[in-house]
Structure formats: structure tokens, C-alpha cells
Protein backbone atom coordinates (compact mmCIF):
# COMPACT_ATOMS: atom_id res chain seq x y z
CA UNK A 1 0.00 0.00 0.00
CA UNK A 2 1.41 3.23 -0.97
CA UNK A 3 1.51 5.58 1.71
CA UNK A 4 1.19 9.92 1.89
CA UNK A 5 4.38 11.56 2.93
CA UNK A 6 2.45 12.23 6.78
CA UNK A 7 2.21 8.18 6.74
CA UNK A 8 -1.66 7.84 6.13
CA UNK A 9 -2.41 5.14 3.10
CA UNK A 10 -2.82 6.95 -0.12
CA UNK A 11 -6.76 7.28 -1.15
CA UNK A 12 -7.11 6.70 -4.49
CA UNK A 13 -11.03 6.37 -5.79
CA UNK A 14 -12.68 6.16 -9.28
CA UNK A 15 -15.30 8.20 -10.52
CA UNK A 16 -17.01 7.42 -13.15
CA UNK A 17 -19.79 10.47 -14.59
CA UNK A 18 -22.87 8.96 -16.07
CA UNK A 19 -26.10 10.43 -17.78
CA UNK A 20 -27.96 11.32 -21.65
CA UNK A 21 -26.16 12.98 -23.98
CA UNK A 22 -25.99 16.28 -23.75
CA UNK A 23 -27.29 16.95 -20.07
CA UNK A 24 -23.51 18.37 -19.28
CA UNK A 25 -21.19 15.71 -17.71
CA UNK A 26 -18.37 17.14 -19.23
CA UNK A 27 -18.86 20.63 -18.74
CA UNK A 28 -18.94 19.63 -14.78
CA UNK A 29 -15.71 17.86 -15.51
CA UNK A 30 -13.54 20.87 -16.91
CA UNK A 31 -15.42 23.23 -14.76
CA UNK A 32 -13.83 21.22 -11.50
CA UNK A 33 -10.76 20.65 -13.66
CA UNK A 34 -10.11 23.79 -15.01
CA UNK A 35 -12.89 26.18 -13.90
CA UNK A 36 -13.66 26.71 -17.33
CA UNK A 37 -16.85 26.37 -19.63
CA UNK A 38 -16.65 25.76 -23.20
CA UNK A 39 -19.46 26.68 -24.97
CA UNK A 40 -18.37 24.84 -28.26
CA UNK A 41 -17.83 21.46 -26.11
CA UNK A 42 -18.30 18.62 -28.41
CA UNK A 43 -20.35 15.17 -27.56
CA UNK A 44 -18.06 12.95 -25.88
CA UNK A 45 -16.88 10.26 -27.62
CA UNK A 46 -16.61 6.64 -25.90
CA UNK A 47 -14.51 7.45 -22.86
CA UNK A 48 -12.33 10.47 -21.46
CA UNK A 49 -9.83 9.80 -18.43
CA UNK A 50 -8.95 12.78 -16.13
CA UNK A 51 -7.37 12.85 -12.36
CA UNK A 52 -7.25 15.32 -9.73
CA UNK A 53 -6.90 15.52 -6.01
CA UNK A 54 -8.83 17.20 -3.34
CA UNK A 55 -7.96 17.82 0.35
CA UNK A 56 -10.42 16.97 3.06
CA UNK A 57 -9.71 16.91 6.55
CA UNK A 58 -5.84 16.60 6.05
CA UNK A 59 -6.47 13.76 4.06
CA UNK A 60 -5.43 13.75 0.60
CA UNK A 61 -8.42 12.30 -2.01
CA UNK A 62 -6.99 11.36 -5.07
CA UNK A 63 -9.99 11.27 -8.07
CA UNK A 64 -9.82 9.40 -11.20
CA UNK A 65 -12.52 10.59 -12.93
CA UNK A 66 -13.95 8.71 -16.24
CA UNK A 67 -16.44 11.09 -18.38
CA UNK A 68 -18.54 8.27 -20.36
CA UNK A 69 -20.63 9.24 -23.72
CA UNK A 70 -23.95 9.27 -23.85
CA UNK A 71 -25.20 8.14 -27.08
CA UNK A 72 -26.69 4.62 -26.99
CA UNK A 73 -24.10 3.62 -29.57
CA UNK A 74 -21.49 3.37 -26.60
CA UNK A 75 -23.93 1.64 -24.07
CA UNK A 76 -22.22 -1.63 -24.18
CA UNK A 77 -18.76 -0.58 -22.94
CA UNK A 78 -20.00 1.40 -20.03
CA UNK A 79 -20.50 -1.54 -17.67
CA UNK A 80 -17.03 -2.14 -17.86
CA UNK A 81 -16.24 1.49 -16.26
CA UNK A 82 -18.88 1.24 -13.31
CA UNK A 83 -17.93 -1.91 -12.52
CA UNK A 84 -14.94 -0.77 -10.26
CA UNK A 85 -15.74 2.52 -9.23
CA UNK A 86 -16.10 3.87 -5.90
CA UNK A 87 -18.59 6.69 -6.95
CA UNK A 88 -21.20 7.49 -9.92
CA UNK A 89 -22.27 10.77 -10.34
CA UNK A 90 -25.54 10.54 -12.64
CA UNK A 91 -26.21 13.63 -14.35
CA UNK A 92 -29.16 15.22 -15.88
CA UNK A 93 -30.31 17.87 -17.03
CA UNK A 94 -33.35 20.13 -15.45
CA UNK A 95 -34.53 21.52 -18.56
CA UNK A 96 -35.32 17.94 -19.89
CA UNK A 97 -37.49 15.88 -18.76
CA UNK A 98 -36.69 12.73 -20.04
CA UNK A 99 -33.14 12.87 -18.93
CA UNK A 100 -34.35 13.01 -15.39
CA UNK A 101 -36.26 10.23 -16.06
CA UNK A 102 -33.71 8.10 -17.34
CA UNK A 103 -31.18 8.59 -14.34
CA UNK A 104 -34.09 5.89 -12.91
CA UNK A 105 -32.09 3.64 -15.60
CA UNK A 106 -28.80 4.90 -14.87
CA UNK A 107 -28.97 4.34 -11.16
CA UNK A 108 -30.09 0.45 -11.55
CA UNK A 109 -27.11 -0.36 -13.71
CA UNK A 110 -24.86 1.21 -11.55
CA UNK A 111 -26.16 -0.84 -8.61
CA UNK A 112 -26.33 -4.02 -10.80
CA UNK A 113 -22.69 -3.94 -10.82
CA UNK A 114 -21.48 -2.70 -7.59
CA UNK A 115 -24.31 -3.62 -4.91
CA UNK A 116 -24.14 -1.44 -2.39
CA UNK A 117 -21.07 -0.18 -2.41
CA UNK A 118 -21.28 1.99 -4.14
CA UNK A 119 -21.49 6.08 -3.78
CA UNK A 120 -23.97 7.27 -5.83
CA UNK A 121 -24.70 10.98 -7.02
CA UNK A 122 -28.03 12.34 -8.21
CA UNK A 123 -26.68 15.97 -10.09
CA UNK A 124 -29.54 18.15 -11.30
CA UNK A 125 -27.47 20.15 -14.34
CA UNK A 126 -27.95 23.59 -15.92
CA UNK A 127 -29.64 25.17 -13.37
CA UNK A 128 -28.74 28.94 -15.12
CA UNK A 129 -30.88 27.91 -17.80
CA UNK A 130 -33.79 29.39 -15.28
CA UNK A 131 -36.89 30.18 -17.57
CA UNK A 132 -36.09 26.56 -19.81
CA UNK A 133 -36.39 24.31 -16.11
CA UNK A 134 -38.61 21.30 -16.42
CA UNK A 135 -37.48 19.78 -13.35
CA UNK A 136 -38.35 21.72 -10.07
CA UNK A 137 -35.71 20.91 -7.35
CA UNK A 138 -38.35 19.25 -4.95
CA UNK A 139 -38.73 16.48 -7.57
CA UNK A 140 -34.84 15.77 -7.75
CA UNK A 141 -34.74 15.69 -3.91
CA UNK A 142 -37.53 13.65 -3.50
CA UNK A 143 -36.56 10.90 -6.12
CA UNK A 144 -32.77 10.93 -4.55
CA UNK A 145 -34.99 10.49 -1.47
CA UNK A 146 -36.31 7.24 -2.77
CA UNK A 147 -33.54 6.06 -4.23
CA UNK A 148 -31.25 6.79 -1.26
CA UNK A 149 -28.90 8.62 -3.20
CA UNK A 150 -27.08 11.52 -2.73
CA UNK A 151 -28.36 14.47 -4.58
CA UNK A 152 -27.15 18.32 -5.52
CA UNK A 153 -28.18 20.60 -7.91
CA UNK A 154 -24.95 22.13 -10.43
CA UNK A 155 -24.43 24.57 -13.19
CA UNK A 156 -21.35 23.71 -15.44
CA UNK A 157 -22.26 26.81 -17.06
CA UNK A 158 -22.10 29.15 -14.24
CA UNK A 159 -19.85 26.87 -11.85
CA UNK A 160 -22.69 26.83 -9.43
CA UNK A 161 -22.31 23.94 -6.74
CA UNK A 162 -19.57 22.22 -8.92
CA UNK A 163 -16.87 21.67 -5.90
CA UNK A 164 -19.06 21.60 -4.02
CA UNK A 165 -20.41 18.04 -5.81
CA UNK A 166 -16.59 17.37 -5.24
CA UNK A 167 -16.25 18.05 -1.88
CA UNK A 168 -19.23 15.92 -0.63
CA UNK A 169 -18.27 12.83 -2.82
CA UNK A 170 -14.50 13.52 -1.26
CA UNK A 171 -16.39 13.72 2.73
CA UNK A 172 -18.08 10.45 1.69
CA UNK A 173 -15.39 8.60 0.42
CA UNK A 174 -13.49 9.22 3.42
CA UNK A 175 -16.37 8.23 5.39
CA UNK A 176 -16.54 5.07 3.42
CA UNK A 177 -12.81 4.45 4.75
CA UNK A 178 -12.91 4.86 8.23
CA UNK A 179 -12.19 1.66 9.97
CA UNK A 180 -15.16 0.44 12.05
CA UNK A 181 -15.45 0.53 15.74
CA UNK A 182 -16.62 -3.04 16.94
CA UNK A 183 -16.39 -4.31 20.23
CA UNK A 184 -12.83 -6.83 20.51
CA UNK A 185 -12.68 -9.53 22.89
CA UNK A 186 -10.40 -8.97 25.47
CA UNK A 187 -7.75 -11.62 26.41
CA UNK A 188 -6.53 -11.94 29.99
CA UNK A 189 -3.72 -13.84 30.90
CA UNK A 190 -4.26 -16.24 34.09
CA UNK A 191 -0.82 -17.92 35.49
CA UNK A 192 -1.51 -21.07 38.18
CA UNK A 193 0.74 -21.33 40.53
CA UNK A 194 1.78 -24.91 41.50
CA UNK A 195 0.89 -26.03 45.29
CA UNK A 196 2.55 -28.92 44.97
CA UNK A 197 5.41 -30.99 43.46
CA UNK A 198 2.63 -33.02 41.82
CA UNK A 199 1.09 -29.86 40.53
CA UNK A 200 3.92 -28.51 39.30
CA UNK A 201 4.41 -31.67 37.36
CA UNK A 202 1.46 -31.19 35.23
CA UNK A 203 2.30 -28.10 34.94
CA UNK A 204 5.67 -28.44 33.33
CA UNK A 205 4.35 -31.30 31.33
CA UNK A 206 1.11 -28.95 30.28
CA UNK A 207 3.10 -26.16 28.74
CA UNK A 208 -0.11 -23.52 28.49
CA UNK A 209 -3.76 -23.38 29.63
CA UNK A 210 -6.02 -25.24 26.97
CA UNK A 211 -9.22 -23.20 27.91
């Protein structure tokens, strides 16, 4: 295990960003990459691999973050990216109905998978796109609700609530990490003392207590 230089193991997760086309994975990507928006930003196409870290409570989160196309012509390969990661971050966009829709979709693949364990992301997109919404936000929370996912509400556009998508993935991973507290069994040593040469004996001949 590769350790940090202050001696705690190196965190290293994968991301992978799932949703429709067009509902603005990648601009979230170079927004938190960069904090930049292209305007001309092209469909992506099949896969795009990008890393960065993030600090969170002196910990160091390292983020491998896989942007995955979605046109149904690349469908098939996407299984193959969820299958290890540590977090999906399903995307759609609240000016389109159907891609909220969909994330219903998304959501079950990503759990048929990796189970529960899993993180998973419910990100409302394009939020500065005001008069166009479709979605309200009280329809986002309350599907994240029954999905128990996580949910936020982001502008790649505007940068609204991108790090802040970032920063609560990077609090949960770290949750995910801590060790857990059980209760161990405690192990007390007993030593007889012989009371006689007999004792002593069986003792010797003994060597520890089989209890």
C-alpha cells in the first residue's frame, strides 16, 4: 500500500460520470478541472480519463474521474467502467425531462454492478438555464430520497455547486474508509501457581492453559 508523505495510506477512488447525452457531464468535468466552460464542447466520444486531487480533513483524495458518452451507440462498454468505481455521479439535465427520467435507468445499472457499495450521485445540471427548467428541485430531492442517493443541484455553465459536488463525494469517500469501531474480545492472561510438586508436574508437562 502506498503511503502519503504524513504516513496515512494513499486514497485513491474512481469516478465514473454517467447520464444522456448532452445533459452536461463534461462541462462539470472541466469546470472542476479547469474552472472553465466551453461553450463549443463537443459530444463525448466513448470514454475520457482525467485525475485530480482534493484535500479533506488533512487527508489527501486522489480522483480518477472517467467522463462516459452518452449516445446509446457506446452503451455496451459502459459496464465495464462502473464496474470498479467507488462513486457514480448521474447527471441530468433540469430543462429535460426525459433525462431526469432516465437517471431511474442509470442508477439500476450502476447498482447491478457494484451492490451497495457503491457512492452514488443524483446531479440536477444547468440550473442557469432558469426560464427553460422542467425539473423543479423538490422532484430531484424527492426521487434521490427514494432512491437513497445523494443528490445536488450544479451549473457547469455558471460553476454553481460544482466543488461543491466534489467536496461531498470527497467527505463520503473518506467516510466510506474509516475503519469500524466493533467491540474486541479482550484476552486476559491467568498464570496457576503450582501447590505442589505433583502440581507442578502437570504443569511443566502442560506447557499452556487449553481453555
Amino acid at each position: 500500500m502506498s503511503l502519503e508523505q504524513n504516513g496515512n495510506p494513499r486514497l485513491r477512488f474512481k469516478l465514473v460520470f454517467l447520464g444522456e447525452q448532452s445533459v452536461g457531464k463534461t462541462s462539470l468535468v472541466t469546470r472542476f478541472m479547469y474552472d472553465s466552460f466551453d461553450n463549443t464542447c463537443q459530444a463525448t466520444i466513448g470514454i475520457d480519463f482525467l485525475s485530480k486531487s482534493i484535500d479533506v480533513e488533512g487527508r489527501t483524495i486522489h480522483m480518477q474521474i472517467w467522463d462516459t458518452a452518452g449516445q446509446e451507440r457506446f452503451r455496451s462498454i459502459i459496464p465495464n467502467y462502473i464496474r470498479d468505481s467507488k462513486v457514480a455521479v448521474v447527471v441530468y439535465d433540469v430543462t429535460n425531462s426525459t433525462s431526469f427520467q432516465q437517471t431511474s435507468r442509470w442508477i439500476e445499472q450502476v447498482r447491478s454492478e457494484r451492490g451497495t457499495d457503491v457512492i452514488i450521485m443524483l446531479a440536477g445540471n444547468k440550473t442557469d438555464l432558469v426560464d427553460r427548467r422542467q425539473v423543479s428541485t423538490a422532484e430531484g430531492e424527492q426521487k434521490a430520497k427514494d432512491l437513497n442517493v445523494m443528490f445536488i443541484e450544479t451549473s457547469g455553465k455558471a460553476g454553481y455547486n460544482v466543488k461543491q459536488l466534489f467536496q461531498r463525494v470527497a467527505y463520503a469517500l473518506l467516510d466510506m474508509e474509516q475503519p469500524e469501531v466493533t467491540d474486541s474480545p479482550v484476552r486476559i492472561e491467568v498464570k496457576l501457581l503450582p501447590s505442589s510438586s505433583t502440581d507442578k508436574s502437570n504443569t511443566d508437562n502442560q506447557g499452556f492453559c487449553q481453555c
